[in-house]
C-alpha atoms as a PDB file:
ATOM      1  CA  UNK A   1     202.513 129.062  86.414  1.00  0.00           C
ATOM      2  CA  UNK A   2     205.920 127.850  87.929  1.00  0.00           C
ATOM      3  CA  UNK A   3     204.210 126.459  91.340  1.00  0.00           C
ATOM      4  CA  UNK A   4     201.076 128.287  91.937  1.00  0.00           C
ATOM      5  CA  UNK A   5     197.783 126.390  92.163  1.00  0.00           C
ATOM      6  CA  UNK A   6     194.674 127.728  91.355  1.00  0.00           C
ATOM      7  CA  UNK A   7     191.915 127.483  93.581  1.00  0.00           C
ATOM      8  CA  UNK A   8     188.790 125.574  92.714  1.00  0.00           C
ATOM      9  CA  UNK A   9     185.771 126.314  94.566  1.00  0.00           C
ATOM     10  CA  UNK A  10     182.941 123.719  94.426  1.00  0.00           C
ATOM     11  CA  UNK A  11     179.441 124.125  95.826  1.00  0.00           C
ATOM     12  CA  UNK A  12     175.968 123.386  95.005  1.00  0.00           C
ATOM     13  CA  UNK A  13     172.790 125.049  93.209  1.00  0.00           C
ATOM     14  CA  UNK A  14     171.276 126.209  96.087  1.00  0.00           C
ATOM     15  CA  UNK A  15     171.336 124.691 100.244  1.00  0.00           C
ATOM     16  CA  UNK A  16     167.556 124.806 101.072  1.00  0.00           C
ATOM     17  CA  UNK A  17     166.577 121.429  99.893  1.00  0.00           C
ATOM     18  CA  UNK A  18     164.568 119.656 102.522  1.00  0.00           C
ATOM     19  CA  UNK A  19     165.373 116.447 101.540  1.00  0.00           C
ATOM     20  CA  UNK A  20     169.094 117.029 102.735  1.00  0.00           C
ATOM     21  CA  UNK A  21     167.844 117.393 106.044  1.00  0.00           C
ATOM     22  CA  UNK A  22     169.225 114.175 108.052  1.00  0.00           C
ATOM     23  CA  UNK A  23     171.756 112.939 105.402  1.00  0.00           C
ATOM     24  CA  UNK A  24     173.286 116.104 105.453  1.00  0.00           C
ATOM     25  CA  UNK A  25     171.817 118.833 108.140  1.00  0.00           C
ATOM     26  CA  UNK A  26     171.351 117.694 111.485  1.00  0.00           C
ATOM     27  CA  UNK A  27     167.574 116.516 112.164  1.00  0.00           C
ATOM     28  CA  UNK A  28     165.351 118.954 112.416  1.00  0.00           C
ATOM     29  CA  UNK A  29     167.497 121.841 110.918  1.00  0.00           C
ATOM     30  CA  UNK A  30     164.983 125.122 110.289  1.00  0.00           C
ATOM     31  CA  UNK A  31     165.663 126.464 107.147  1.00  0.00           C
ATOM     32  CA  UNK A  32     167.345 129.594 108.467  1.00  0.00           C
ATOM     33  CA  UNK A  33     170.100 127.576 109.871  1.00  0.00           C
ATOM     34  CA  UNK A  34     171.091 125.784 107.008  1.00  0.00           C
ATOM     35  CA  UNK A  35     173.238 128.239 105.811  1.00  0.00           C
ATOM     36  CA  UNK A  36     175.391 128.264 109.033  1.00  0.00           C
ATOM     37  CA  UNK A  37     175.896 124.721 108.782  1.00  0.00           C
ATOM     38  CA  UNK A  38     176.603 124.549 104.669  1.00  0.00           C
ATOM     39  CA  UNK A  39     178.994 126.819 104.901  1.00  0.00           C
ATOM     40  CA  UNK A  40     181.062 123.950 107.210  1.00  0.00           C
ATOM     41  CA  UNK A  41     181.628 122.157 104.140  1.00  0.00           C
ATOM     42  CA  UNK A  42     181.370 124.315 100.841  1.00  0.00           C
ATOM     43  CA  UNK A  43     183.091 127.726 100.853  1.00  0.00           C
ATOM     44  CA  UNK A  44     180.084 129.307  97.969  1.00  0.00           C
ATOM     45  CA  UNK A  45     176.911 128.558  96.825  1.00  0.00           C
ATOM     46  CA  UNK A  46     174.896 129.303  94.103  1.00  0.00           C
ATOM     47  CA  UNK A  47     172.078 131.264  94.929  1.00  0.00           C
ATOM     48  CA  UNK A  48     169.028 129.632  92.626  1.00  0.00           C
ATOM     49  CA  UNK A  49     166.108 131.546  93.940  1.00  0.00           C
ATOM     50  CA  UNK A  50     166.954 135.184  92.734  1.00  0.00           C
ATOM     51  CA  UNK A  51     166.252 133.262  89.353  1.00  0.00           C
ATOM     52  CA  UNK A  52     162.074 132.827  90.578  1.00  0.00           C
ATOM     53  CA  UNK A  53     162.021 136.051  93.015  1.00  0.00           C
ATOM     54  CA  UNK A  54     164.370 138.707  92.892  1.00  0.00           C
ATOM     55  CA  UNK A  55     166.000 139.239  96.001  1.00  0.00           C
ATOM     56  CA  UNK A  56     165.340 142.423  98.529  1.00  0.00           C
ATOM     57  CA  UNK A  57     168.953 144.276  99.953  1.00  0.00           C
ATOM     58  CA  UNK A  58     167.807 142.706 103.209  1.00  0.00           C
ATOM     59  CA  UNK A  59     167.325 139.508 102.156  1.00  0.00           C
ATOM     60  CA  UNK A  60     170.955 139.164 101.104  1.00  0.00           C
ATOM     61  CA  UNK A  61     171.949 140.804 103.473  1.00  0.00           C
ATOM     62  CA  UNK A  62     170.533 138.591 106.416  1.00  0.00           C
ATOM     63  CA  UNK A  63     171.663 135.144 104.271  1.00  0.00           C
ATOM     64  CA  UNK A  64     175.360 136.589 104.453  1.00  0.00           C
ATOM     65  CA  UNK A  65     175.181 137.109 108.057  1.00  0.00           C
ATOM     66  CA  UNK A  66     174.148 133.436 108.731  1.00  0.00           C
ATOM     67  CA  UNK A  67     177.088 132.095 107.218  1.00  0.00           C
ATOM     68  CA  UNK A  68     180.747 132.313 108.259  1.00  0.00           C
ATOM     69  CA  UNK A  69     182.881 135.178 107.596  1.00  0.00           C
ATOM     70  CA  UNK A  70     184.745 134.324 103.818  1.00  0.00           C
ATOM     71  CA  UNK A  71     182.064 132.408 102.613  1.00  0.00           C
ATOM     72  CA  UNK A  72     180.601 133.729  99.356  1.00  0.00           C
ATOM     73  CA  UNK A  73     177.839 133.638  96.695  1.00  0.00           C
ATOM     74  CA  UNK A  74     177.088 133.417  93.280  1.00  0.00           C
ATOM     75  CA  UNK A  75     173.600 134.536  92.186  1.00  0.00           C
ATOM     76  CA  UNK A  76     171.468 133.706  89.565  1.00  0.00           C
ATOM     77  CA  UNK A  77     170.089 136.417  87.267  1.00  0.00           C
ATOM     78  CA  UNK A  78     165.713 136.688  87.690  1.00  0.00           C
ATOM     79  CA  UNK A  79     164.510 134.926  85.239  1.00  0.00           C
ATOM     80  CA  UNK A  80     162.138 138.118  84.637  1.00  0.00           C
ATOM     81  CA  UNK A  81     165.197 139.179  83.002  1.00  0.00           C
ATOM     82  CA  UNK A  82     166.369 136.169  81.330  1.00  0.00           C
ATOM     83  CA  UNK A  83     163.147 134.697  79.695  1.00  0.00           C
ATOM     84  CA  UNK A  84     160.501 137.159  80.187  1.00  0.00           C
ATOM     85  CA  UNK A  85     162.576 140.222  79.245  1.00  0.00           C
ATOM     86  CA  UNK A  86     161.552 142.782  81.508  1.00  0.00           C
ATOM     87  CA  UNK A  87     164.470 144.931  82.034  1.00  0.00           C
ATOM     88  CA  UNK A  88     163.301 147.364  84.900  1.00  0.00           C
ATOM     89  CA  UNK A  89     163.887 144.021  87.499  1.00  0.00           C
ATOM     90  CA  UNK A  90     167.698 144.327  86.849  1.00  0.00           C
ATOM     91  CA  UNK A  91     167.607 147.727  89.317  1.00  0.00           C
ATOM     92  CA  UNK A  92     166.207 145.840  92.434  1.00  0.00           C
ATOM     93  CA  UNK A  93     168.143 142.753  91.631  1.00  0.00           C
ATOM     94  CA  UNK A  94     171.500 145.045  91.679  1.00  0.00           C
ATOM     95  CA  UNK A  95     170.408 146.811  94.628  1.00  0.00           C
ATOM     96  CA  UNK A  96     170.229 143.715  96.603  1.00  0.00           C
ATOM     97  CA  UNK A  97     173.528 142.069  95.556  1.00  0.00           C
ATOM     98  CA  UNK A  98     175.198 145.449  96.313  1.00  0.00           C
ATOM     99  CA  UNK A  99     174.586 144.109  99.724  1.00  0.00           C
ATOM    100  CA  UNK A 100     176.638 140.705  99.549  1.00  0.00           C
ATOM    101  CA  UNK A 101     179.393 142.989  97.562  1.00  0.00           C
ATOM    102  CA  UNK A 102     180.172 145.377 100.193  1.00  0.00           C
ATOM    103  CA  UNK A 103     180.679 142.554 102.522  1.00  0.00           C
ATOM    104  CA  UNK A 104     182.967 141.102  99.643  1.00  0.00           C
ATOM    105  CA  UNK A 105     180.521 138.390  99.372  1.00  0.00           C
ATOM    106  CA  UNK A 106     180.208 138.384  96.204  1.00  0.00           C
ATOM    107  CA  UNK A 107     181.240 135.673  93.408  1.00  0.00           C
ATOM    108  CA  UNK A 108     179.095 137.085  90.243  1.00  0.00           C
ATOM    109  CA  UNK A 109     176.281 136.319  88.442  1.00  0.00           C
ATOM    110  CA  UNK A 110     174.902 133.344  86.047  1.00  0.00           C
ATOM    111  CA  UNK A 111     172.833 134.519  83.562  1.00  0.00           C
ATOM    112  CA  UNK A 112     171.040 131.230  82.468  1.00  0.00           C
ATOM    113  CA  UNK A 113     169.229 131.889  79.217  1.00  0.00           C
ATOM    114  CA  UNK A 114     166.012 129.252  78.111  1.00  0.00           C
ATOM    115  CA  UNK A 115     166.337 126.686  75.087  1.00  0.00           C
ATOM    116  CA  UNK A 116     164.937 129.101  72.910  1.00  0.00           C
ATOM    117  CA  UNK A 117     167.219 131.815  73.145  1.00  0.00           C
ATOM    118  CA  UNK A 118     168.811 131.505  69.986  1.00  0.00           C
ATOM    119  CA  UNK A 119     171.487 133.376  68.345  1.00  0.00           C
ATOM    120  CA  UNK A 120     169.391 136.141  66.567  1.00  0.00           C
ATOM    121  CA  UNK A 121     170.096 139.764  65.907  1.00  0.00           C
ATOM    122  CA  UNK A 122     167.825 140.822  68.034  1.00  0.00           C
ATOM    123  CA  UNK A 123     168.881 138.438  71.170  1.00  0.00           C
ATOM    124  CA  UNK A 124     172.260 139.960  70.870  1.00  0.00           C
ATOM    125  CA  UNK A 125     171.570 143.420  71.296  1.00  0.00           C
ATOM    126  CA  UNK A 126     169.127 142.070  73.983  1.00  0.00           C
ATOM    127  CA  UNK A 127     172.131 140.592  75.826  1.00  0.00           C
ATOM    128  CA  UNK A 128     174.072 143.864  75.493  1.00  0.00           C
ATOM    129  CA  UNK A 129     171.298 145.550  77.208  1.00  0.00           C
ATOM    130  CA  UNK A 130     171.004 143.083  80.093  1.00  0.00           C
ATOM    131  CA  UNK A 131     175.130 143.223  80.180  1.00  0.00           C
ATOM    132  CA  UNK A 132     174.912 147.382  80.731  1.00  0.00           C
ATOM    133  CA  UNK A 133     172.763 146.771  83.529  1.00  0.00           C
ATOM    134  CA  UNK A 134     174.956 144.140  85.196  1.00  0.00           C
ATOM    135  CA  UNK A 135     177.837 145.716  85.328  1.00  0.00           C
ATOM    136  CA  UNK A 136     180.392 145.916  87.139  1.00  0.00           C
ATOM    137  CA  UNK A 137     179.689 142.645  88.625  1.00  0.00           C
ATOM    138  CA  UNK A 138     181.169 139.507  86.565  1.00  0.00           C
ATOM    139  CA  UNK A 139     178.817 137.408  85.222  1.00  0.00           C
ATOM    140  CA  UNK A 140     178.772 134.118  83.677  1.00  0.00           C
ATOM    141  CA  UNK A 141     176.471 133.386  80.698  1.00  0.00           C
ATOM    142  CA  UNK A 142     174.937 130.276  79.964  1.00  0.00           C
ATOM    143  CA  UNK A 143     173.242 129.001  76.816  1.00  0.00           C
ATOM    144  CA  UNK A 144     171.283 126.224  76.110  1.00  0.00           C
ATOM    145  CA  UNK A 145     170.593 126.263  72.360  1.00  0.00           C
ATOM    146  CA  UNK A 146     173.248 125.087  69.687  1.00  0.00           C
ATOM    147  CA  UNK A 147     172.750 128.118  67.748  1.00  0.00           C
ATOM    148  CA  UNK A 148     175.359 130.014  70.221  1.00  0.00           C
ATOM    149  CA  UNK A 149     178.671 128.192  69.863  1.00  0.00           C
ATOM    150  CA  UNK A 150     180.547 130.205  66.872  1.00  0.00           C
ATOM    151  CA  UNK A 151     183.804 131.629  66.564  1.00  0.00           C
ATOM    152  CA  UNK A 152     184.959 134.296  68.832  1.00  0.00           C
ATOM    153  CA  UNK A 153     182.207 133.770  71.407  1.00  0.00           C
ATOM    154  CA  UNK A 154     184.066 134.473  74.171  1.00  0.00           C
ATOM    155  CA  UNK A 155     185.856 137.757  72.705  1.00  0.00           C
ATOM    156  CA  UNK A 156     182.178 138.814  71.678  1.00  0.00           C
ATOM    157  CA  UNK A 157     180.803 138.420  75.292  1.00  0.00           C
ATOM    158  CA  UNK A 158     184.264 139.811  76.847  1.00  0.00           C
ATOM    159  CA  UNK A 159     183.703 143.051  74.932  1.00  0.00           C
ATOM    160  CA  UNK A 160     180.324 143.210  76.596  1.00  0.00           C
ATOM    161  CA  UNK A 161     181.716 142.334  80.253  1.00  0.00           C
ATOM    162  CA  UNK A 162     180.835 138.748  79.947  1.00  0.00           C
ATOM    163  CA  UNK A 163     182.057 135.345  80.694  1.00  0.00           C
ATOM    164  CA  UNK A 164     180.799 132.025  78.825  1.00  0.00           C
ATOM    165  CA  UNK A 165     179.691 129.397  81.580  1.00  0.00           C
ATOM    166  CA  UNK A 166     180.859 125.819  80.842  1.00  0.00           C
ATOM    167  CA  UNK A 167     178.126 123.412  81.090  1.00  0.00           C
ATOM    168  CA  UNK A 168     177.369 119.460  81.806  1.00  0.00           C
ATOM    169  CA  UNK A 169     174.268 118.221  79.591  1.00  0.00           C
ATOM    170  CA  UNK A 170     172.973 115.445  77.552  1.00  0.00           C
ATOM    171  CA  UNK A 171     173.791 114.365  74.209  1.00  0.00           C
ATOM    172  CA  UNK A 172     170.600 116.480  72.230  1.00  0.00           C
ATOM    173  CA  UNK A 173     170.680 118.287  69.278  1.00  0.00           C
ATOM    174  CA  UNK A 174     169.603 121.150  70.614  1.00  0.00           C
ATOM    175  CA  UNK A 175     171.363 121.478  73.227  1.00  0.00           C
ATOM    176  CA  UNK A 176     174.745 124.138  73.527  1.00  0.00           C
ATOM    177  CA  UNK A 177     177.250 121.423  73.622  1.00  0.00           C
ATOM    178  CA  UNK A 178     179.276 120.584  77.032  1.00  0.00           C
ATOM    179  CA  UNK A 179     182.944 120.959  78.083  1.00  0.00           C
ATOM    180  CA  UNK A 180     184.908 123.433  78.210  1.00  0.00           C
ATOM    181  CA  UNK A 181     185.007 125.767  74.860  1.00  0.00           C
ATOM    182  CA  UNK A 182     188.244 128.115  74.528  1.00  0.00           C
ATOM    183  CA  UNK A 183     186.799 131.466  75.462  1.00  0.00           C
ATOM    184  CA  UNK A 184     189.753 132.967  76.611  1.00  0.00           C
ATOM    185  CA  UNK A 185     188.760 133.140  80.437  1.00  0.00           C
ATOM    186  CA  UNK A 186     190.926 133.102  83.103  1.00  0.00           C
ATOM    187  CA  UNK A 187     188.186 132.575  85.302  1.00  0.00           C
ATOM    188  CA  UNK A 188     186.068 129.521  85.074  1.00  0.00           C
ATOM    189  CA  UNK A 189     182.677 128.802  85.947  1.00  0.00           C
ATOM    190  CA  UNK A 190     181.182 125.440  85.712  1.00  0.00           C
ATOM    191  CA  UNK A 191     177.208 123.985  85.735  1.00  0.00           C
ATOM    192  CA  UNK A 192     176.805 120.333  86.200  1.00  0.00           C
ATOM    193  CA  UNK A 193     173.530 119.339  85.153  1.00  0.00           C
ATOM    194  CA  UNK A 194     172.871 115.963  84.465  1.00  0.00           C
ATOM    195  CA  UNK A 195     173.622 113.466  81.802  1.00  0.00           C
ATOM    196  CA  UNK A 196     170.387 112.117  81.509  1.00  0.00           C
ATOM    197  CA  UNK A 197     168.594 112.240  77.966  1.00  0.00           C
ATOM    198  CA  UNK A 198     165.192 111.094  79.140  1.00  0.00           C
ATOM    199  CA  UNK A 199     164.906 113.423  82.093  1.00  0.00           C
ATOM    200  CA  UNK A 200     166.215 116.240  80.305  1.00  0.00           C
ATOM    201  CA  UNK A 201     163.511 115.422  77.533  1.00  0.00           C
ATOM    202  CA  UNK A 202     160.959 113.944  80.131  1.00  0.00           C
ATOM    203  CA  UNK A 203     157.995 115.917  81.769  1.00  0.00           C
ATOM    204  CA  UNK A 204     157.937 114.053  84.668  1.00  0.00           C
ATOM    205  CA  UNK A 205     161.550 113.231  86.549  1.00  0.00           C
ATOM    206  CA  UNK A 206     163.339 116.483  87.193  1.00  0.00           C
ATOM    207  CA  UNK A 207     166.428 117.365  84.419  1.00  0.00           C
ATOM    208  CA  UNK A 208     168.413 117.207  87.528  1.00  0.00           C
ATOM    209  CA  UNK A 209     168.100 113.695  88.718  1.00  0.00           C
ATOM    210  CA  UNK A 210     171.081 112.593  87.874  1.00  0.00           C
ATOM    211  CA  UNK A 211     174.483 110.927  89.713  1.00  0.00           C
ATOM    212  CA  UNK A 212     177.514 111.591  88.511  1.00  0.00           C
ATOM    213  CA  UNK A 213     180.220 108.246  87.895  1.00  0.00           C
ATOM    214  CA  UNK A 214     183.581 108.970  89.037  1.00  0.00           C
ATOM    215  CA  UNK A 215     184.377 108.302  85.550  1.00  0.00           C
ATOM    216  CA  UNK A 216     182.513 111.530  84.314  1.00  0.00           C
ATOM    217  CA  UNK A 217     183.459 113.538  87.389  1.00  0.00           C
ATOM    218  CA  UNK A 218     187.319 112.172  86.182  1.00  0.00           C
ATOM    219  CA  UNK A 219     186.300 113.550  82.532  1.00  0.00           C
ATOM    220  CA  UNK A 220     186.017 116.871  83.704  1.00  0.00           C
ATOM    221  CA  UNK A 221     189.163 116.807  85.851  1.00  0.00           C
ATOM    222  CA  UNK A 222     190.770 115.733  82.509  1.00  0.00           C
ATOM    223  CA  UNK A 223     189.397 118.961  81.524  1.00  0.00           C
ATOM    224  CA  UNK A 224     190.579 121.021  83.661  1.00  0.00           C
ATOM    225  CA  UNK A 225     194.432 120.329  83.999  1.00  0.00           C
ATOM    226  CA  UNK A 226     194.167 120.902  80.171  1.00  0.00           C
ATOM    227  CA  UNK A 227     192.949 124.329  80.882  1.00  0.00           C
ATOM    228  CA  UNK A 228     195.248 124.891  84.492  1.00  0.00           C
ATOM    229  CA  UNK A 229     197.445 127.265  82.789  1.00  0.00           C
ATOM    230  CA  UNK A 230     195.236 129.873  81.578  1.00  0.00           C
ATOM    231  CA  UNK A 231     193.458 130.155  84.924  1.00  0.00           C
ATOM    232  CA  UNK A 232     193.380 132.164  87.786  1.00  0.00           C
ATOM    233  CA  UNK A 233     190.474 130.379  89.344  1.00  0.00           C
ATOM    234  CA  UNK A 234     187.229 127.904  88.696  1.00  0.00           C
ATOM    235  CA  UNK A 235     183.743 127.347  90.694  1.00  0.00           C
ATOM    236  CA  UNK A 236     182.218 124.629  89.947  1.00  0.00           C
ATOM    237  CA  UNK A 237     178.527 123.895  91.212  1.00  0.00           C
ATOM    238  CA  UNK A 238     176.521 120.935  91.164  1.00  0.00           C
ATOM    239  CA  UNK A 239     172.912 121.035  89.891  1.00  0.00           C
ATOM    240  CA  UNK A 240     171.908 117.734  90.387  1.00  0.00           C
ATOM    241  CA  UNK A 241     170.325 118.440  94.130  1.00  0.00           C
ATOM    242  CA  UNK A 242     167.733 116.041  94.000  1.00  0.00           C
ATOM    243  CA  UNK A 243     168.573 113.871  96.821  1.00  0.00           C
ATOM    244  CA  UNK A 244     172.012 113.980  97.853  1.00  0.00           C
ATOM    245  CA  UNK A 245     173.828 113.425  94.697  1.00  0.00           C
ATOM    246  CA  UNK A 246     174.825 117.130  94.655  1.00  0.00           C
ATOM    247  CA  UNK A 247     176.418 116.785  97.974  1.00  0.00           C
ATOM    248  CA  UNK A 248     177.917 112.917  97.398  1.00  0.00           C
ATOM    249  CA  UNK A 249     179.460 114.489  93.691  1.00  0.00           C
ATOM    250  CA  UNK A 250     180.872 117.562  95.035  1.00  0.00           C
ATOM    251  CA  UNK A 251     183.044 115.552  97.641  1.00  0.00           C
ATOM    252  CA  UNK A 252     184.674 113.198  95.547  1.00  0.00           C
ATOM    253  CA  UNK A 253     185.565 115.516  92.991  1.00  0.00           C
ATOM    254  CA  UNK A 254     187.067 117.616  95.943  1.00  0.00           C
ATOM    255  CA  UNK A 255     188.874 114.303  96.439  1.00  0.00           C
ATOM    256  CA  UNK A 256     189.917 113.434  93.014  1.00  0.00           C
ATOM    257  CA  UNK A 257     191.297 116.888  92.770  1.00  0.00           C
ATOM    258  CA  UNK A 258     192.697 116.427  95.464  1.00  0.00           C
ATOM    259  CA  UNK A 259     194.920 113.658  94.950  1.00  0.00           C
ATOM    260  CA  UNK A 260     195.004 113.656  91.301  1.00  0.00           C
ATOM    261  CA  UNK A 261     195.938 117.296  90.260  1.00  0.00           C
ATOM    262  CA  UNK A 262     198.339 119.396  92.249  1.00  0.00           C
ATOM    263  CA  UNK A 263     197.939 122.429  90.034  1.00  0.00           C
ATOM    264  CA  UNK A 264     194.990 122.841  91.514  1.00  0.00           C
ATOM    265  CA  UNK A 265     194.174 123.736  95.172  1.00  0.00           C
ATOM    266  CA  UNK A 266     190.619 122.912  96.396  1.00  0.00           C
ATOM    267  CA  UNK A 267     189.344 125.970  98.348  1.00  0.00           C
ATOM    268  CA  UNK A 268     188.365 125.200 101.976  1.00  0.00           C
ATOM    269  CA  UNK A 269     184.857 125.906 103.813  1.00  0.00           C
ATOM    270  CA  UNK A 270     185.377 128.868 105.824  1.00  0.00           C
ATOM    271  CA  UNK A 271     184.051 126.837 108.487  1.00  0.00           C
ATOM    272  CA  UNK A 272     180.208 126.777 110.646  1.00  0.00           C
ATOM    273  CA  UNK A 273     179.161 130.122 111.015  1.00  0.00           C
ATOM    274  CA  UNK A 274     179.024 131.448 114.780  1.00  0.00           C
ATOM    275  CA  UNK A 275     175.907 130.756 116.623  1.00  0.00           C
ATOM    276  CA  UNK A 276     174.621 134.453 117.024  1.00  0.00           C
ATOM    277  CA  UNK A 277     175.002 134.879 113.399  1.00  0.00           C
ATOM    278  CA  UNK A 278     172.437 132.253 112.806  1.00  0.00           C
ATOM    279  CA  UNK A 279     169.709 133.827 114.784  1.00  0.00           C
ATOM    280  CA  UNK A 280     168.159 136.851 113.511  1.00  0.00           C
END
């Protein structure tokens, strides 16, 4: 790599939690200018409500033109498509991240499959089918049962036009296991979840309520310089928004890249968007 860094990106699972409002957004911040002032600190986000709704062209459209010119997205597949299996939704959802791609907006897409997706015969040629209608677009896939992990994953999912997502999670059984598994990538997408057996088992704290100890957050760095050489570049997003342990986590791993790893090159917030771009 002789003395080229690769860029790291880190952001959150989405920017439209209210509960960030004061600790993070100025008082009183509506939630169409919360994007203008996110993009001050995080240079992408991960877009978490295409997973409930998919998205309409303008709807993208008018979220990229709140934030600041470089600042990009990653978007989350419906989950229409991932658990519910209705195919025809992938049309509209393409339609409307055409829009954040022709203002080179666009990151990818994280196709986030349930628990009991398992590795069957028939979920493969499933995934093929949802791969087809993703393309061109790269796109992260993330599993959560253990059935997936086998050899040559990641060639299997490159042939289709995949990418394996990297995942934080508890110690369960069922669970696809965390870190970082050789698929051959060269560009590296990261979910932090949460650590937390009981609320990942529990029906009543989110998964998500979790904070992450520098010593974890060093655990992954670890992880990373192993993997510096065969990368071109890594986003990693924090999941944990409950409260602001999202926002705390994401800056001190910025940090501990920072002055820990100079392989690596944290990429900067484009900065706040302009103030007409914020009112639509």
């Amino acid at each position: 790599m002789g003395t080229t860094s690769v860029p790291v990106a880190i952001g959150t699972a989405g920017y439209a939690w209210p509960e960030w409002v004061g600790p993070f957004y100025p008082p009183a911040t509506t939630l169409e200018r919360m994007p203008a002032y996110y993009c001050a600190e995080f240079p992408f986000v991960e877009i978490n409500s295409t997973f409930n709704r998919p998205p309409s062209p303008g709807e993208l459209a008018r979220l990229a033109n709140r934030t600041a010119p470089g600042f990009q997205f990653s978007l989350r597949v419906p989950r229409t498509v991932s658990h519910e299996h209705r195919i025809r939704d992938l049309r509209s959802f393409r339609l409307a991240a055409d829009e954040l791609a022709a203002r080179h907006r666009l990151i990818g897409f994280v196709l986030q499959f349930p628990e009991t997706f398992k590795d069957t015969v028939s979920n493969r040629l499933w995934l093929e089918r949802v791969a087809i209608g993703l393309r061109p677009y790269p796109t992260w896939v993330e599993f959560r049962h253990r059935s997936w992990p086998r050899p040559r994953l990641g060639d299997w999912l490159r042939e289709r036009g995949l990418d394996l997502a990297a995942v934080d999670v508890p110690d369960l059984p069922q669970l696809f296991p965390r870190g970082l598994i050789d698929s051959g990538t060269s560009r590296l997408y990261v979910r932090l979840h949460s650590r937390s057996v009981d609320n990942w088992s529990g029906s009543g704290t989110p998964k998500a309520e979790y904070d992450y100890p520098v010593s974890i957050l060093c655990e992954w760095l670890g992880l990373l310089r192993q993997s510096a050489r065969r990368l071109t570049d890594a986003f990693l997003v924090f999941n944990n928004c409950q409260g602001m342990q999202a926002i705390q986590n994401a800056r001190r791993l910025a940090e501990l890249i920072r002055a820990e790893a100079p392989e690596f090159r944290v990429v900067e917030a484009p900065g706040p968007a302009p103030p007409m771009q914020g009112k639509l």
